[in-house]
C-alpha atoms as a PDB file:
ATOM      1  CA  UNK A   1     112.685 159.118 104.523  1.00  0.00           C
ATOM      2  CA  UNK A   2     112.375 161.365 101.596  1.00  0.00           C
ATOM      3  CA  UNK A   3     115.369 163.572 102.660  1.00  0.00           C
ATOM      4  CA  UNK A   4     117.729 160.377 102.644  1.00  0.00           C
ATOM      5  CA  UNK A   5     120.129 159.844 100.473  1.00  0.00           C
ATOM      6  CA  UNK A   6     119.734 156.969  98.214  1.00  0.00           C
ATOM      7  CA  UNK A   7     122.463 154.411  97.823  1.00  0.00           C
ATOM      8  CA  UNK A   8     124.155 153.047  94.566  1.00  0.00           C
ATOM      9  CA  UNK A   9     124.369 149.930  95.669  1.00  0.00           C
ATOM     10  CA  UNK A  10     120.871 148.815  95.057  1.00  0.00           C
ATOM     11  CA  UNK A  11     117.992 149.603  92.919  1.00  0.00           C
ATOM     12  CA  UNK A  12     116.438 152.920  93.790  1.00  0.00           C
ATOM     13  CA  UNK A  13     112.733 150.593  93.729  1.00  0.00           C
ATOM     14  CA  UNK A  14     113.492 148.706  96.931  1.00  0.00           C
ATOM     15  CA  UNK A  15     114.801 151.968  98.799  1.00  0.00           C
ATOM     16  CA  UNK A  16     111.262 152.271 100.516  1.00  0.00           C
ATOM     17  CA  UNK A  17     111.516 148.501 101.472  1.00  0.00           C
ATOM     18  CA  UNK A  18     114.867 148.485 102.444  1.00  0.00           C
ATOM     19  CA  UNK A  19     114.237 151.709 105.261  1.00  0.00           C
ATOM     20  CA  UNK A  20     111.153 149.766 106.551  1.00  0.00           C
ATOM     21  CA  UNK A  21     112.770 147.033 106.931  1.00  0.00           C
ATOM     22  CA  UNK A  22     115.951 148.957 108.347  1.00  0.00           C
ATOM     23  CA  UNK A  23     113.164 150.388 111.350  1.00  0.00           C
ATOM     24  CA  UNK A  24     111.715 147.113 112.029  1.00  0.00           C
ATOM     25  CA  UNK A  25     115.243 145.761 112.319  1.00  0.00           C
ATOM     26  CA  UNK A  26     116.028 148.590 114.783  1.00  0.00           C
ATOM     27  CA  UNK A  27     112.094 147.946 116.972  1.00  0.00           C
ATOM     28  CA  UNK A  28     113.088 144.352 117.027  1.00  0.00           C
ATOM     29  CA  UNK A  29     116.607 145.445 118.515  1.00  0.00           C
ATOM     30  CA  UNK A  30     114.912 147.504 121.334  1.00  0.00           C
ATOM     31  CA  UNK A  31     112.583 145.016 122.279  1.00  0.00           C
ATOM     32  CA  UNK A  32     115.973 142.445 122.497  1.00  0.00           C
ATOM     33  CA  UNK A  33     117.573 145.131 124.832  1.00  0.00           C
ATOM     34  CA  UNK A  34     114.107 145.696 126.346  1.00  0.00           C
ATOM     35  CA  UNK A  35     113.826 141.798 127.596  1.00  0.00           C
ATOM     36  CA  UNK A  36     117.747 141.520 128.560  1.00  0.00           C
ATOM     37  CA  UNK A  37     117.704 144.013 130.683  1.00  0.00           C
ATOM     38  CA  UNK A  38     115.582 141.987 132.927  1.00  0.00           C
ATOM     39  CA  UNK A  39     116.602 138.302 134.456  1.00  0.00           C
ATOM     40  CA  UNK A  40     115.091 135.468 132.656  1.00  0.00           C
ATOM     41  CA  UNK A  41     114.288 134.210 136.172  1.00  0.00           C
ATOM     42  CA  UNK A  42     113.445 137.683 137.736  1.00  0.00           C
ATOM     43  CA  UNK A  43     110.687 137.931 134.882  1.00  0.00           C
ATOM     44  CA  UNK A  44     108.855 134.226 135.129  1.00  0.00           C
ATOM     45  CA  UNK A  45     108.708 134.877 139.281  1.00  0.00           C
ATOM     46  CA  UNK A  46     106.633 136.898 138.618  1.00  0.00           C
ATOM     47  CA  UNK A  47     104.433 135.102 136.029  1.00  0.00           C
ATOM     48  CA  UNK A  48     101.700 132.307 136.796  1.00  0.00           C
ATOM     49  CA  UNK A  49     102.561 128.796 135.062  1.00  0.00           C
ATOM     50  CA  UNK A  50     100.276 129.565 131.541  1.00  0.00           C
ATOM     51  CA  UNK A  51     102.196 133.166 131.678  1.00  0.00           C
ATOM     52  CA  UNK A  52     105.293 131.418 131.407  1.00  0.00           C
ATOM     53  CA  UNK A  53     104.407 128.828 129.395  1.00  0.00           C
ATOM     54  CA  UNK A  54     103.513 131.899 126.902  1.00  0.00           C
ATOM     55  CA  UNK A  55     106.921 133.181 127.671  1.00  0.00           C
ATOM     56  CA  UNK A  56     108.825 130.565 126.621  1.00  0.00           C
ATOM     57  CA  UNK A  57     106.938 129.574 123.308  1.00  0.00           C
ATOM     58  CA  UNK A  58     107.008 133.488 122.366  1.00  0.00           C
ATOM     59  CA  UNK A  59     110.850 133.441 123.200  1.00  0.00           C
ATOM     60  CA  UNK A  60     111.592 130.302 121.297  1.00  0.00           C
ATOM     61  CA  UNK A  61     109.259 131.037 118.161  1.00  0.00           C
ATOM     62  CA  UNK A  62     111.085 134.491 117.750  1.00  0.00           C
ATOM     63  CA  UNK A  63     114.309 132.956 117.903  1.00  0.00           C
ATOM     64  CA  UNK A  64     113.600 130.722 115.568  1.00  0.00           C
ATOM     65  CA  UNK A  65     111.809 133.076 113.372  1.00  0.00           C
ATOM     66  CA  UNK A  66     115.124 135.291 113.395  1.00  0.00           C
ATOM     67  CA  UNK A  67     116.985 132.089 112.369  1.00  0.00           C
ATOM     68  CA  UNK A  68     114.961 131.447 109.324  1.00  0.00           C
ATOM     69  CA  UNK A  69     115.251 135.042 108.009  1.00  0.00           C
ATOM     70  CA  UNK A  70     119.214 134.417 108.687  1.00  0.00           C
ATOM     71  CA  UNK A  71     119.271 131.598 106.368  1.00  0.00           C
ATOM     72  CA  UNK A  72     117.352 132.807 103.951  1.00  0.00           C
ATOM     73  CA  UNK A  73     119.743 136.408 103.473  1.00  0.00           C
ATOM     74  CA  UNK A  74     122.573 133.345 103.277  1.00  0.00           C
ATOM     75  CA  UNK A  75     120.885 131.961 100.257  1.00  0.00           C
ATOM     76  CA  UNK A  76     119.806 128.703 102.086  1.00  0.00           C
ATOM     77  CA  UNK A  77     116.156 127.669 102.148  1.00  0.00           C
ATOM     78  CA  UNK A  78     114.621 127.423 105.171  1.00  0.00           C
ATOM     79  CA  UNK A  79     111.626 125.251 103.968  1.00  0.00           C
ATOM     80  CA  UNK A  80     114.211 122.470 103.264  1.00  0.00           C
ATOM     81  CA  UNK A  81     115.951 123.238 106.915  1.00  0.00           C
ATOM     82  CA  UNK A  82     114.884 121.372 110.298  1.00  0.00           C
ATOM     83  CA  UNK A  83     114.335 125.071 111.368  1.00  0.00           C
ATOM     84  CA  UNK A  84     110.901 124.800 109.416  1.00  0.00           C
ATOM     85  CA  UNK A  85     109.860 121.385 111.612  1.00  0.00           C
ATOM     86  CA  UNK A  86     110.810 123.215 114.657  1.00  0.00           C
ATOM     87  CA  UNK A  87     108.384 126.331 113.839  1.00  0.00           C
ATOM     88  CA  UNK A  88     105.770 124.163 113.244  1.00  0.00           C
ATOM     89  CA  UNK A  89     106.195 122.265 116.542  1.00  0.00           C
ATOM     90  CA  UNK A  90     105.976 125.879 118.647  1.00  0.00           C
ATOM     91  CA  UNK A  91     102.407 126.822 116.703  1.00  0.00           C
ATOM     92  CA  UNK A  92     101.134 123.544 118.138  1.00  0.00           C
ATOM     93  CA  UNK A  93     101.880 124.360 121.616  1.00  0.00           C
ATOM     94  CA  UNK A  94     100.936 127.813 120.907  1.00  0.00           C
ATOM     95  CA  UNK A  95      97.853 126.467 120.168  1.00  0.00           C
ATOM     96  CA  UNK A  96      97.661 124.351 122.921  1.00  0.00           C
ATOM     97  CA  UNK A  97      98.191 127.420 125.367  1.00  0.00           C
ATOM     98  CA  UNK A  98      95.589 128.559 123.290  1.00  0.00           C
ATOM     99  CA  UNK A  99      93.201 126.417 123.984  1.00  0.00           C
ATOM    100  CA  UNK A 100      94.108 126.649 127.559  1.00  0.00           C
ATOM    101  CA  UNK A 101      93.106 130.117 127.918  1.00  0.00           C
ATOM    102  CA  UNK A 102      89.849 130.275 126.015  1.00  0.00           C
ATOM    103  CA  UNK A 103      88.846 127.231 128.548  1.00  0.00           C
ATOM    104  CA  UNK A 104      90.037 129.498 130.869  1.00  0.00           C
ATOM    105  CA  UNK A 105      87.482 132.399 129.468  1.00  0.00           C
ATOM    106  CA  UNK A 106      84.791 130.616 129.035  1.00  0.00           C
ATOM    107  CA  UNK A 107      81.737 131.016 130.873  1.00  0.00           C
ATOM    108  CA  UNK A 108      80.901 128.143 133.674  1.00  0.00           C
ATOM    109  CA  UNK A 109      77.229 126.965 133.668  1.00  0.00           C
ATOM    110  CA  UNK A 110      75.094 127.309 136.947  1.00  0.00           C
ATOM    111  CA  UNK A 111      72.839 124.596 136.848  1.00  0.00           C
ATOM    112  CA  UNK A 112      70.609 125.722 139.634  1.00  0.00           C
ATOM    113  CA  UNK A 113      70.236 129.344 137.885  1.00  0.00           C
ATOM    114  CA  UNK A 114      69.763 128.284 134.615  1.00  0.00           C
ATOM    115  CA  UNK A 115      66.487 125.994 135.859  1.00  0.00           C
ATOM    116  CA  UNK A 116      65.466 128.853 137.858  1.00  0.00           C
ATOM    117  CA  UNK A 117      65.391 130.960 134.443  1.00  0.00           C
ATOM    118  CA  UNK A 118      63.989 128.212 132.577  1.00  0.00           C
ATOM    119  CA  UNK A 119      61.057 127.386 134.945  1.00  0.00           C
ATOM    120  CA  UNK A 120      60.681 131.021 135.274  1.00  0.00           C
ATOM    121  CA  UNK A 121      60.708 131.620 131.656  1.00  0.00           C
ATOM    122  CA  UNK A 122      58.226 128.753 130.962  1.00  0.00           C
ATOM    123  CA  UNK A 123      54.175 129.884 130.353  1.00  0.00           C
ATOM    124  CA  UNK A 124      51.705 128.381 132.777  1.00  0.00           C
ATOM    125  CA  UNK A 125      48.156 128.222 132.903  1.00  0.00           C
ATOM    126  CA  UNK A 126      46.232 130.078 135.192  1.00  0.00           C
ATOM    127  CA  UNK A 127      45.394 127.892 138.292  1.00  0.00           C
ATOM    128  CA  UNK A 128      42.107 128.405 138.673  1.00  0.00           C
ATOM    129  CA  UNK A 129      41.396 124.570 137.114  1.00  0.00           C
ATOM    130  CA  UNK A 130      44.298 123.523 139.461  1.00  0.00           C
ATOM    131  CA  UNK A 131      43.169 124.797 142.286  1.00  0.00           C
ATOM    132  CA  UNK A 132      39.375 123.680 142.801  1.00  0.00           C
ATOM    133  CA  UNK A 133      41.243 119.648 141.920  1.00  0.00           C
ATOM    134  CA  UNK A 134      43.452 120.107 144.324  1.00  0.00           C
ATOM    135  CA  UNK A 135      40.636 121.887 147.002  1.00  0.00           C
ATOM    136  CA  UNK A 136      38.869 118.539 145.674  1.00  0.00           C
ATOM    137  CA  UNK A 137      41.720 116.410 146.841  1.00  0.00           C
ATOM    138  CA  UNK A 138      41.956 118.006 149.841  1.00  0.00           C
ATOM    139  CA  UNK A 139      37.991 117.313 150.780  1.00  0.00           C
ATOM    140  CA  UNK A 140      37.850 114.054 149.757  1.00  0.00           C
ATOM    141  CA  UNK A 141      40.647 112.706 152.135  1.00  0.00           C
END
């Protein structure tokens, strides 16, 4: 970047911007290319339900993200645009999936082992009291 030329056009400041923004333009391009090369229906064959369900919201919130930086370099804001609404929407669901998966994650509780490590875990007295009432028990019957 510090052998290119730098344009007239605009302030010499945002030149840095400007390139960075130029490359993540161009990584955001390749990924597009990257994901039409490939069926839409090909691709979620191969996904479980959640996997799609990611997908989809993913897909959507990208699409609409790439609409709200197209109003805004048209001088519209996208706060006051229906665009904003339908962002917000897609976070909830990508929460929801969210949610989903960490259920997913999350350990499941054995009942029988965890009383097993509890009792086993627990101090008890020598039986030495216990046994001589219960050898009393035992005689008396």
């Amino acid at each position: 970047m510090a052998g290119e030329e730098i344009n007239e056009d605009y302030p010499a400041e945002i030149h840095e911007y400007l390139s960075t923004f130029e490359n993540s333009i161009g990584a955001v391009d390749e990924m597009l290319k990257t994901m039409m090369s490939v069926s839409r229906n090909e691709l979620l064959q191969k996904l479980d339900p959640l996997e799609q369900a990611k997908v989809d919201l993913v897909s959507a919130y990208t699409l609409n993200s790439m609409f709200w930086v197209y109003l805004a370099t048209q001088g519209v804001n996208p706060k006051e645009h229906p665009v904003k609404q339908e962002l917000e929407r897609i976070r909830v669901y990508m929460n929801r999936v969210k949610e989903i998966t960490d259920k997913k994650k999350a350990g499941k509780l054995d009942r029988g082992a965890a009383s097993r490590f509890v009792k086993n875990a627990l101090w008890e007295p020598k039986a030495k009291n216990a046994s001589k009432v219960a050898n009393k028990g035992k005689s008396k019957n």
